[in-house]
Protein backbone atom coordinates (compact mmCIF):
# COMPACT_ATOMS: atom_id res chain seq x y z
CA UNK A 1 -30.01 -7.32 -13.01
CA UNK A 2 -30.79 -4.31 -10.61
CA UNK A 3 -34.93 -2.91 -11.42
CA UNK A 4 -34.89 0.20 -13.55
CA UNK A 5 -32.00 0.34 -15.37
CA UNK A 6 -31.09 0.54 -19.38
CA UNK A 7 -27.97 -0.80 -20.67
CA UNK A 8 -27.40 0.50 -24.36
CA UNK A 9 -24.73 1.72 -27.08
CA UNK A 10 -24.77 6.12 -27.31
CA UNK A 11 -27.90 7.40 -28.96
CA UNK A 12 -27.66 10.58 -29.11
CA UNK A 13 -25.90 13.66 -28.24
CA UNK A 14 -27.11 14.02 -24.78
CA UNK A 15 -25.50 10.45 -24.06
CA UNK A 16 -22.52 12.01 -24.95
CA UNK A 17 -22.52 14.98 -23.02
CA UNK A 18 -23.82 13.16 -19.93
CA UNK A 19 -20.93 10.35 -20.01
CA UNK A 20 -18.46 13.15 -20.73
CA UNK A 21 -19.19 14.86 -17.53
CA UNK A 22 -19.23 11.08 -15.56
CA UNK A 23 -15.89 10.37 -17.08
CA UNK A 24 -14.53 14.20 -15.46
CA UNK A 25 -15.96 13.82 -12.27
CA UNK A 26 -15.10 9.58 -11.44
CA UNK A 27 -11.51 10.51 -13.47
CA UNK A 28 -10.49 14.18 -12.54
CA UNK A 29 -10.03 15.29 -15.88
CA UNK A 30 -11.56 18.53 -17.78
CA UNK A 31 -15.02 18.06 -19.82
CA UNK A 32 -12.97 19.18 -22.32
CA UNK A 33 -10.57 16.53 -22.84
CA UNK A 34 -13.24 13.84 -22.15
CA UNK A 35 -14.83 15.09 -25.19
CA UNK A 36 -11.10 14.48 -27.06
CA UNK A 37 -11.06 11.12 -25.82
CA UNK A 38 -14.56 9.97 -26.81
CA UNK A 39 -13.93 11.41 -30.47
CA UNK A 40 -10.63 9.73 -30.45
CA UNK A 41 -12.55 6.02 -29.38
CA UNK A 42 -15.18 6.60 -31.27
CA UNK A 43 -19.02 7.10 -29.74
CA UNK A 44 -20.14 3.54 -31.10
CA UNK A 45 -17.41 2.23 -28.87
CA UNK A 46 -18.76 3.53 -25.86
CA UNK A 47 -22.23 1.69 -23.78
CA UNK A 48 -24.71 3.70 -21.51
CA UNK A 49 -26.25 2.02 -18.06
CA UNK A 50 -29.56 4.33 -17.99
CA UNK A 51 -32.16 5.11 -15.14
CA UNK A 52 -35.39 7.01 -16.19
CA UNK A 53 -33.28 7.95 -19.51
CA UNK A 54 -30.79 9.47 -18.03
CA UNK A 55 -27.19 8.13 -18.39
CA UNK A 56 -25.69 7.12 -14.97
CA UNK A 57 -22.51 5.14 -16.32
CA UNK A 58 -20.55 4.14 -19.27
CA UNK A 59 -17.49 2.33 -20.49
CA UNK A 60 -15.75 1.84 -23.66
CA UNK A 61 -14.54 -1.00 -25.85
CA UNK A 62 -11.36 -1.08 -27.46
CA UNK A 63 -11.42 -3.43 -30.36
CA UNK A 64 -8.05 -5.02 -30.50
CA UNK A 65 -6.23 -8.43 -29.55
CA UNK A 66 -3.51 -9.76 -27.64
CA UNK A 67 -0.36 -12.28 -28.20
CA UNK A 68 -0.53 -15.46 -26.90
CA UNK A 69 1.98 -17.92 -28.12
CA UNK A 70 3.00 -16.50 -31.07
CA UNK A 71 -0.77 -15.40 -32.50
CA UNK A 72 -3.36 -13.05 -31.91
CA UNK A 73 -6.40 -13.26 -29.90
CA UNK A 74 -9.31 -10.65 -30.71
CA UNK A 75 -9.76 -9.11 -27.47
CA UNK A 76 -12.54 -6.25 -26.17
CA UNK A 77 -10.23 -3.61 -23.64
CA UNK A 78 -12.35 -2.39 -21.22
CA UNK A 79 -11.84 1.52 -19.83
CA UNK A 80 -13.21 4.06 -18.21
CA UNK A 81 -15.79 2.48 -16.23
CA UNK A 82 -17.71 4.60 -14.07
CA UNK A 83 -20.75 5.63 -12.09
CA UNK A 84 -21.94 8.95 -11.23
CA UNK A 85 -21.26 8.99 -7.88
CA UNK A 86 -25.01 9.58 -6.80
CA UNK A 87 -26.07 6.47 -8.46
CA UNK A 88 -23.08 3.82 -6.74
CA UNK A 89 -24.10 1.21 -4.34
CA UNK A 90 -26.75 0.24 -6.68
CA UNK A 91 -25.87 -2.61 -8.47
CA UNK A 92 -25.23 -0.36 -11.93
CA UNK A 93 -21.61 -0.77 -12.64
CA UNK A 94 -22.46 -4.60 -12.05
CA UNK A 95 -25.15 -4.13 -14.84
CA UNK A 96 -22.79 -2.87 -17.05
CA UNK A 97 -19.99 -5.09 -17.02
CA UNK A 98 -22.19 -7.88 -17.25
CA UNK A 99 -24.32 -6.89 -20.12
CA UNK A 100 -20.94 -6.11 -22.01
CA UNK A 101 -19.49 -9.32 -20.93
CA UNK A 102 -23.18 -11.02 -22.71
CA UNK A 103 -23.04 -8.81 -25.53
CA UNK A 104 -19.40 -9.76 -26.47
CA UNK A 105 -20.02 -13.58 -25.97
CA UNK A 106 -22.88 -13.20 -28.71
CA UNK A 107 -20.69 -11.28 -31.01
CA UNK A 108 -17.80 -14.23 -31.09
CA UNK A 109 -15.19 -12.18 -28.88
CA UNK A 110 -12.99 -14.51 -27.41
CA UNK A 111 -11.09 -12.30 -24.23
CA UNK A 112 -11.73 -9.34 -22.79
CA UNK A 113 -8.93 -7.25 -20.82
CA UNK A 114 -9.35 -4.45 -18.43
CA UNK A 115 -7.09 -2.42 -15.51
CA UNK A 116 -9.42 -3.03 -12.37
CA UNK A 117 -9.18 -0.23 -9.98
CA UNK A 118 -11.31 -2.31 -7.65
CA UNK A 119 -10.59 -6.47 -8.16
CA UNK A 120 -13.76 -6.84 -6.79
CA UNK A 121 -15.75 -5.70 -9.19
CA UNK A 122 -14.88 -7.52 -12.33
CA UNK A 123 -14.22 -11.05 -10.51
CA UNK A 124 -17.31 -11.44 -9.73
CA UNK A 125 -18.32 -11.19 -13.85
CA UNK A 126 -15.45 -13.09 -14.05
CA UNK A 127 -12.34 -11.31 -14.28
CA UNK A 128 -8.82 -12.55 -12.55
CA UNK A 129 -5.53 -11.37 -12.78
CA UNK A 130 -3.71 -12.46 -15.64
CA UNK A 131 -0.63 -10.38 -16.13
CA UNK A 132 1.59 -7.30 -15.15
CA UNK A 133 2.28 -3.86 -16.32
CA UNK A 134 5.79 -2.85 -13.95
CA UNK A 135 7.38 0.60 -14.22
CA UNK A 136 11.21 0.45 -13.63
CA UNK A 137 13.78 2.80 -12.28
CA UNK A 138 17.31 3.30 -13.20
CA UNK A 139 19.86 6.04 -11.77
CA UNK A 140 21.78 6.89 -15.34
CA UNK A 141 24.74 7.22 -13.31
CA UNK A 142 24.79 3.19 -13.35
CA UNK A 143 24.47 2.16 -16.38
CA UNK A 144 27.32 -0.06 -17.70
CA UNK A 145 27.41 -3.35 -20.10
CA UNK A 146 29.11 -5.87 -18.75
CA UNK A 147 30.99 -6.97 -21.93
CA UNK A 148 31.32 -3.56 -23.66
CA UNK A 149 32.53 -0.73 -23.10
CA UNK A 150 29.56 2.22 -23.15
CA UNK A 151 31.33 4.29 -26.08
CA UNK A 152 30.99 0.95 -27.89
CA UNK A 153 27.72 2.73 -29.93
CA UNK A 154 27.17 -0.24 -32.33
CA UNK A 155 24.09 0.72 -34.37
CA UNK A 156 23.23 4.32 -35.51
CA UNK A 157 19.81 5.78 -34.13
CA UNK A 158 17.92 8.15 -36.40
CA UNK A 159 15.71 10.69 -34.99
CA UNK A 160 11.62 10.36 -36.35
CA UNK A 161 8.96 12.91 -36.15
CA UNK A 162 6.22 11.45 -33.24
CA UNK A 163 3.61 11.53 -36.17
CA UNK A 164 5.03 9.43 -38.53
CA UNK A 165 4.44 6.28 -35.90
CA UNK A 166 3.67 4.12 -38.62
CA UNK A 167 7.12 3.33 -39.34
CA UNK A 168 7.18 2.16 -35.64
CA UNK A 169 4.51 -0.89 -36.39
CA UNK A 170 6.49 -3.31 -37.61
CA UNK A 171 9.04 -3.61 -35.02
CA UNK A 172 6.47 -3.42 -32.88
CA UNK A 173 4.67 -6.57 -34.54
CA UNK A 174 7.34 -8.65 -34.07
CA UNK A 175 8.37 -7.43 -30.58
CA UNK A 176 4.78 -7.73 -29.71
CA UNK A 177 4.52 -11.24 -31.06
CA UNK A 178 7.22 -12.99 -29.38
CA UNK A 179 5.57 -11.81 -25.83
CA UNK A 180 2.33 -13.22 -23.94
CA UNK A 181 -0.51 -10.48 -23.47
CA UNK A 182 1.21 -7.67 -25.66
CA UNK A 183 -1.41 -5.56 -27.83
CA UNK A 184 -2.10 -6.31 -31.27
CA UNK A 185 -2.78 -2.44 -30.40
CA UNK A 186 -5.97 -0.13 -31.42
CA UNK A 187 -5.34 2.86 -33.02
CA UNK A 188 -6.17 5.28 -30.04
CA UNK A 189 -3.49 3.44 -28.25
CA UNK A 190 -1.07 4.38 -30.73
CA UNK A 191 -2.43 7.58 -31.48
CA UNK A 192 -2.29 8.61 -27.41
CA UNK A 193 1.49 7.55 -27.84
CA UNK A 194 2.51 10.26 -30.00
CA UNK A 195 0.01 12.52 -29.37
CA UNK A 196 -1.37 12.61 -25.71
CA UNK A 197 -5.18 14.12 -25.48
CA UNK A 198 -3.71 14.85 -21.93
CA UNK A 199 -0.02 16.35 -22.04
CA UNK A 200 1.70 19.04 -20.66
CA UNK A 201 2.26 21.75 -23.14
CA UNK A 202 5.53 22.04 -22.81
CA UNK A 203 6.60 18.51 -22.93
CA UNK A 204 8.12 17.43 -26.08
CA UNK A 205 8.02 13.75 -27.27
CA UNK A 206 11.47 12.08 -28.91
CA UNK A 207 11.24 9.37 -31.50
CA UNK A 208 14.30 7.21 -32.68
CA UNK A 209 14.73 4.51 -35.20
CA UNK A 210 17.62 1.84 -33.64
CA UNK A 211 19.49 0.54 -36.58
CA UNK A 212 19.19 0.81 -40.42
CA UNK A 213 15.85 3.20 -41.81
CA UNK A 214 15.10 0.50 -44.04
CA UNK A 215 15.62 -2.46 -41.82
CA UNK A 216 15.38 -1.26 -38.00
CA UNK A 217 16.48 -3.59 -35.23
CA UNK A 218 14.40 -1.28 -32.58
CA UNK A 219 12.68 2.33 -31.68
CA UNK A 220 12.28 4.09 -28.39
CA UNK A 221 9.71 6.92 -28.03
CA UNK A 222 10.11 8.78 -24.81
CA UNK A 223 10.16 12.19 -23.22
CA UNK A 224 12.48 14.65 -21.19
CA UNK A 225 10.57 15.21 -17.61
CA UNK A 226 11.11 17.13 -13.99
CA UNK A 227 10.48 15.49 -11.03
CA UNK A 228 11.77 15.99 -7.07
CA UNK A 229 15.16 13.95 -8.37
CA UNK A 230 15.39 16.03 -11.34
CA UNK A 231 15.48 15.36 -14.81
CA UNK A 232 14.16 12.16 -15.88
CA UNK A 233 13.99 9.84 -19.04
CA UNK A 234 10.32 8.87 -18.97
CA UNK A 235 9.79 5.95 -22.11
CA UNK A 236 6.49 6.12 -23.22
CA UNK A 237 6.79 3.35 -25.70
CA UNK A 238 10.42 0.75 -26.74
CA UNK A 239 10.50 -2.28 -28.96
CA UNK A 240 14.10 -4.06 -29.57
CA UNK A 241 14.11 -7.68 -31.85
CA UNK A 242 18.39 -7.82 -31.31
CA UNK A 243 21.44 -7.73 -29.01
CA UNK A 244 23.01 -5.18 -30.76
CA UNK A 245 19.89 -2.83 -31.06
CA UNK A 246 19.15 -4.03 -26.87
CA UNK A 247 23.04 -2.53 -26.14
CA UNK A 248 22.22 0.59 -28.08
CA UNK A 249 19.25 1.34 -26.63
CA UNK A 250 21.39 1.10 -23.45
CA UNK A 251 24.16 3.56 -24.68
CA UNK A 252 21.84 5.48 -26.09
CA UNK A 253 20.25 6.52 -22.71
CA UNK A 254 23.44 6.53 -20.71
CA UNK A 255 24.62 9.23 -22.93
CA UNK A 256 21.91 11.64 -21.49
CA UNK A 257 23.50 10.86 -17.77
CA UNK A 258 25.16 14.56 -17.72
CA UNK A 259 21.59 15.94 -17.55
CA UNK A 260 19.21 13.24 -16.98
CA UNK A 261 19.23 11.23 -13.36
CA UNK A 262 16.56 8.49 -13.57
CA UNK A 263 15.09 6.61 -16.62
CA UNK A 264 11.74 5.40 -16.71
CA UNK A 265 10.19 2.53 -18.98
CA UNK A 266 7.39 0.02 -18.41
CA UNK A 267 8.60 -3.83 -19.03
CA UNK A 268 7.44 -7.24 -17.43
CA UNK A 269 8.67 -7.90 -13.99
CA UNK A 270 11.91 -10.51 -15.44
CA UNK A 271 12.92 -7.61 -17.88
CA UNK A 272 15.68 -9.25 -20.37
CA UNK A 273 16.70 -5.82 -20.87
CA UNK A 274 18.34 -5.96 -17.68
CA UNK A 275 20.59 -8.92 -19.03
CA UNK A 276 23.13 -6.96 -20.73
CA UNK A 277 23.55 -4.41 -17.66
CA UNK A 278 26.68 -4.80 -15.63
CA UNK A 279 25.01 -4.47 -12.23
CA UNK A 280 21.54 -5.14 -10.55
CA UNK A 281 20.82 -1.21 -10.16
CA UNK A 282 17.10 -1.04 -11.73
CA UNK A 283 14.46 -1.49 -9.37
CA UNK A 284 10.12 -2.09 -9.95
CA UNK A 285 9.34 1.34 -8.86
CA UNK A 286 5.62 0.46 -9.20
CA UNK A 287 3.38 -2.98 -10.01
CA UNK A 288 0.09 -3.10 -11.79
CA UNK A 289 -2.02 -6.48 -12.33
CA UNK A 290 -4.17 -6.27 -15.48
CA UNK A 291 -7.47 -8.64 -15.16
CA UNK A 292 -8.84 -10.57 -18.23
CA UNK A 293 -12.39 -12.48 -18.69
CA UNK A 294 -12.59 -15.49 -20.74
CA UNK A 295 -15.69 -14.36 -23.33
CA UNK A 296 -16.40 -17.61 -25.50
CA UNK A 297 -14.20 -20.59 -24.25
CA UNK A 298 -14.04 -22.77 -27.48
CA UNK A 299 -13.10 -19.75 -29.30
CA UNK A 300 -10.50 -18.55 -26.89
CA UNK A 301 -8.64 -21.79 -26.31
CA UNK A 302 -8.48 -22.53 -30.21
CA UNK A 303 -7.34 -18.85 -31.09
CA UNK A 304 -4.13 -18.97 -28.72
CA UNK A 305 -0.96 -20.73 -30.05
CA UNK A 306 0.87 -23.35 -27.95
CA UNK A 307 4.37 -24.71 -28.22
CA UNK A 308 5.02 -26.34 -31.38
CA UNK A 309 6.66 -29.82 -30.73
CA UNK A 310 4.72 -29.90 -27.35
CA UNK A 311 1.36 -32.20 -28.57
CA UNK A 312 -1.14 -33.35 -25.91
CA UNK A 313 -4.92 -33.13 -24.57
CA UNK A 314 -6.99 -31.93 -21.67
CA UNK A 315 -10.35 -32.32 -20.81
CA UNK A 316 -11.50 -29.19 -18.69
CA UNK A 317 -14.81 -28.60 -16.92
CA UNK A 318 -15.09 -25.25 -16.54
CA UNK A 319 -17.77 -23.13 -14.39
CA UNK A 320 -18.97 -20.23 -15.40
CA UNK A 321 -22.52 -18.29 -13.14
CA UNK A 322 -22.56 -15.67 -16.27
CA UNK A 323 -22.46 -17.07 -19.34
CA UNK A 324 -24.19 -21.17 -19.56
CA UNK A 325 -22.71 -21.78 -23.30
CA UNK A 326 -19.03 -21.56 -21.54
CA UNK A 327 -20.06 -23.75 -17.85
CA UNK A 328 -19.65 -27.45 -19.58
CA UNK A 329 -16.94 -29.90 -20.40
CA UNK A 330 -14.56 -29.09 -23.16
CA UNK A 331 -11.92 -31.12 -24.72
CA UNK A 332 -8.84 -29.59 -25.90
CA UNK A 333 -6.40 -31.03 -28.82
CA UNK A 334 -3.20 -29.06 -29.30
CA UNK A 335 -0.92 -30.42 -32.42
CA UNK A 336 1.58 -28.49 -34.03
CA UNK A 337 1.13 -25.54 -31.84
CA UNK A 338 -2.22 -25.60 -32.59
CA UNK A 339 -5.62 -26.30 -30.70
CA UNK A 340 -9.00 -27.82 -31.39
CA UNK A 341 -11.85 -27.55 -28.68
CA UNK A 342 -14.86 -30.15 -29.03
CA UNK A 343 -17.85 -30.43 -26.22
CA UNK A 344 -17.34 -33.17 -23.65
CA UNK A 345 -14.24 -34.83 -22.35
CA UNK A 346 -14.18 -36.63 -18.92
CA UNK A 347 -13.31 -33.18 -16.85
CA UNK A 348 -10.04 -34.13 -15.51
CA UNK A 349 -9.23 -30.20 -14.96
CA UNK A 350 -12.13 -28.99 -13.29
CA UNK A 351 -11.84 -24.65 -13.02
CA UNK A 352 -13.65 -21.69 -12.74
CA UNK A 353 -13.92 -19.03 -15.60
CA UNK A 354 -11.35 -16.97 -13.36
CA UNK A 355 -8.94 -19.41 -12.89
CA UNK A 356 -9.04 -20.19 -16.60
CA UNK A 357 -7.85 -16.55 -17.27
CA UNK A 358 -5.03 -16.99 -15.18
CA UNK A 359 -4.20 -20.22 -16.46
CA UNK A 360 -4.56 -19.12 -20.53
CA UNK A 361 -2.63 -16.25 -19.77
CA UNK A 362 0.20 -17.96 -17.94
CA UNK A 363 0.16 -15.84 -14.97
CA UNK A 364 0.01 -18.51 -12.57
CA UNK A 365 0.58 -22.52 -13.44
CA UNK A 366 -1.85 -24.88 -12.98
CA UNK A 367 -0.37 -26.46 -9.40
CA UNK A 368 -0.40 -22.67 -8.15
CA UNK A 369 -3.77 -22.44 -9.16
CA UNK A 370 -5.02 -25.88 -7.67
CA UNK A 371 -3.34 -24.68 -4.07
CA UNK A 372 -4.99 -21.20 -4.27
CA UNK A 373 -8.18 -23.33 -4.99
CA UNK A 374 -8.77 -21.93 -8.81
CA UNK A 375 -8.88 -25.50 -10.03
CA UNK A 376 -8.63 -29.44 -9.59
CA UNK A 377 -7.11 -32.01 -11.47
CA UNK A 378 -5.81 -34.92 -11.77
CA UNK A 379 -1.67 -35.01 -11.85
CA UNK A 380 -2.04 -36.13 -14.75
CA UNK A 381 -3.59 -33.23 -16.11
CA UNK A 382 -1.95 -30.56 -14.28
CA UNK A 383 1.41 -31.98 -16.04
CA UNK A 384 0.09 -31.84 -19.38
CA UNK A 385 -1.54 -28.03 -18.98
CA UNK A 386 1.94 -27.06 -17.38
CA UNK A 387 3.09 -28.10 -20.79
CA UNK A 388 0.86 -26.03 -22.91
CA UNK A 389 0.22 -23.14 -21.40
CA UNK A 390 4.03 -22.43 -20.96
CA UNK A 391 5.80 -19.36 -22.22
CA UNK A 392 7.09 -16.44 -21.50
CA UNK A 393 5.59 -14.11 -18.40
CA UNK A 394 2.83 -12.25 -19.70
CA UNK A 395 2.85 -8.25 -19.69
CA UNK A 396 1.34 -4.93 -21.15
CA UNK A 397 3.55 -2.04 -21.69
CA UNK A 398 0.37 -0.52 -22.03
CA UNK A 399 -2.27 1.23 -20.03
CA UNK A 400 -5.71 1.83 -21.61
């Protein structure tokens, strides 16, 4: 750790007022709205990096978890790390991270997840890519469904006030559930849906039940924006659990193609959404990679579900230069869709705490990681964690 420097939760008000100006300058946002977005995370959710008492740096923790094979995985999100510019080159934003990273290991928090706007950074305390977040494009002049005709507008949709989100969660839930790295979201996140601390005054946000009020098969939540190719659908937030409430969603939009050219929405990069369309007209405007840190190995491997029917064992040796409880052998049981880590094992997969975040995620298989040098094993083994770490791509519709 660099000479001089303090790494602490907020004590007092001066904390606050010194990260809140950090946060403007490194983020190019008003003082003002920094303040909204600390009292919206919380101040115990934020830690200090300190030289001579003076805050230099800060991020913030969002308590939450992520689905990974059908259950949830308590996970720390990491945001808004940042520097003070006169203090970088120093080894501080190092400091930071890696006194977070410590501090969740010895409170029991299996993952951590984090947008990197440098890579370099958070790989070396042992972050690696480990899914996407992809913004697509659609001209609302092509939408069609290939086996129904667009007037065929099979479920009602039933406008909801932004505020009421709550009625939102459930579908949510289950959407979330059956998809690798979707948030088991904090309350900020959802909050910042429906009301945006940042937001242009006159944009107004649209909220729609898809289906029954009492049973709904889906929601969007989006709004109406202008942009050099006019006016665009911009979807801030969608969840859909059936066919019929996927086809709606689909009608739904196209009947805004009078007015509205493009439609926005953020999906994995092998949307099934784009299934039911007629043609191959929607295109990955832009491509984010979000980074995730394996915290406590035992606990992360046993908290993550697995196929159910798919029953087998690996013994990994995993290295980690941060934390020494997680560089050891570890054998892992899955039965039932269900795994049990033990100490020891004969190290037949032998990986780095990176590569294991790629691998648990399901980003990359395990032969992809043994040629990009991530990991070696045994055939053997690298057919067996092919096996259990299968499942759908995994993606965040959401940026925090």
């Amino acid at each position: 750790m660099t000479l001089g420097l303090d790494y602490s939760p907020v004590c007092n008000s001066q904390d606050l007022e010194q990260i809140g100006v950090i946060i403007s300058q490194c983020f190019g946002v008003s003082v003002s709205d920094c303040e909204a977005y600390i009292e919206r995370l919380g101040s115990e959710n934020f830690r200090v990096i300190r030289q001579a008492g003076n805050a230099i740096g800060q991020l913030v923790i969002y308590p939450m978890a992520q689905w990974y094979g059908g259950k949830t995985v308590p996970m720390a999100g990491i945001a808004v790390v940042g520097v003070a510019p006169e203090y970088r080159g120093q080894g501080a934003a190092y400091q930071l991270m890696a006194e977070t990273i410590m501090q969740l290991h010895d409170q029991g928090v299996p993952i951590s997840t984090l947008y990197a706007s440098t890579d370099a950074l958070y790989r070396k305390v042992g972050y690696e890519r480990a899914g996407n977040r992809c913004l697509w494009k659609l001209s609302t002049k092509t939408i069609s469904l290939w086996d129904v005709p667009l007037e065929h507008r099979n479920l009602p949709m039933h406008r909801v006030e932004p505020e009421n989100y709550q009625v939102f969660e459930e579908v949510y839930r289950q959407h979330a559930q059956a998809n690798n790295g979707n948030l088991d979201r904090n309350r900020a996140i959802w909050e910042n849906l429906v009301k945006p601390i940042i937001a242009k005054p006159e944009e107004t946000i649209y909220s729609y039940l898809i289906g029954s009020k009492t049973l709904p098969e889906g929601y969007i939540i989006f709004t109406q924006q202008e942009d050099d190719h006019g006016l665009q659908i911009a979807v801030n937030d969608w969840a859909l659990l059936s066919t019929a409430a996927i086809k709606r969603f689909w009608t739904f939009i196209a009947d805004h193609r009078s007015l509205v050219n493009q439609v926005y929405w953020y999906s994995s990069p092998h949307d099934p959404l784009m299934l039911v369309l007629a043609e191959q007209t929607a295109k990955i405007d832009t491509r984010y990679y979000w980074m995730t840190r394996i915290i406590d190995v035992p606990k992360a491997l046993e908290k993550r579900g697995y196929p159910v029917g798919i029953d087998g064992e690996l013994h990994l040796e995993v290295k980690d230069d941060l934390i020494e409880a997680n560089n050891a052998r570890f054998r892992l049981r899955v039965n039932q869709g269900q795994g049990e880590v033990t100490p020891g094992g004969n190290g037949d997969i032998q990986i780095s705490i990176r590569g294991l975040a790629s691998l648990y995620s399901g980003l990359y298989s395990p032969r992809q990681l043994q040629l990009t040098g991530y990991l070696k094993a045994t055939n053997e083994a690298l057919s067996v964690a092919t096996l259990l770490f299968s499942g759908s791509e995994p993606w965040i519709p959401d940026m925090f």
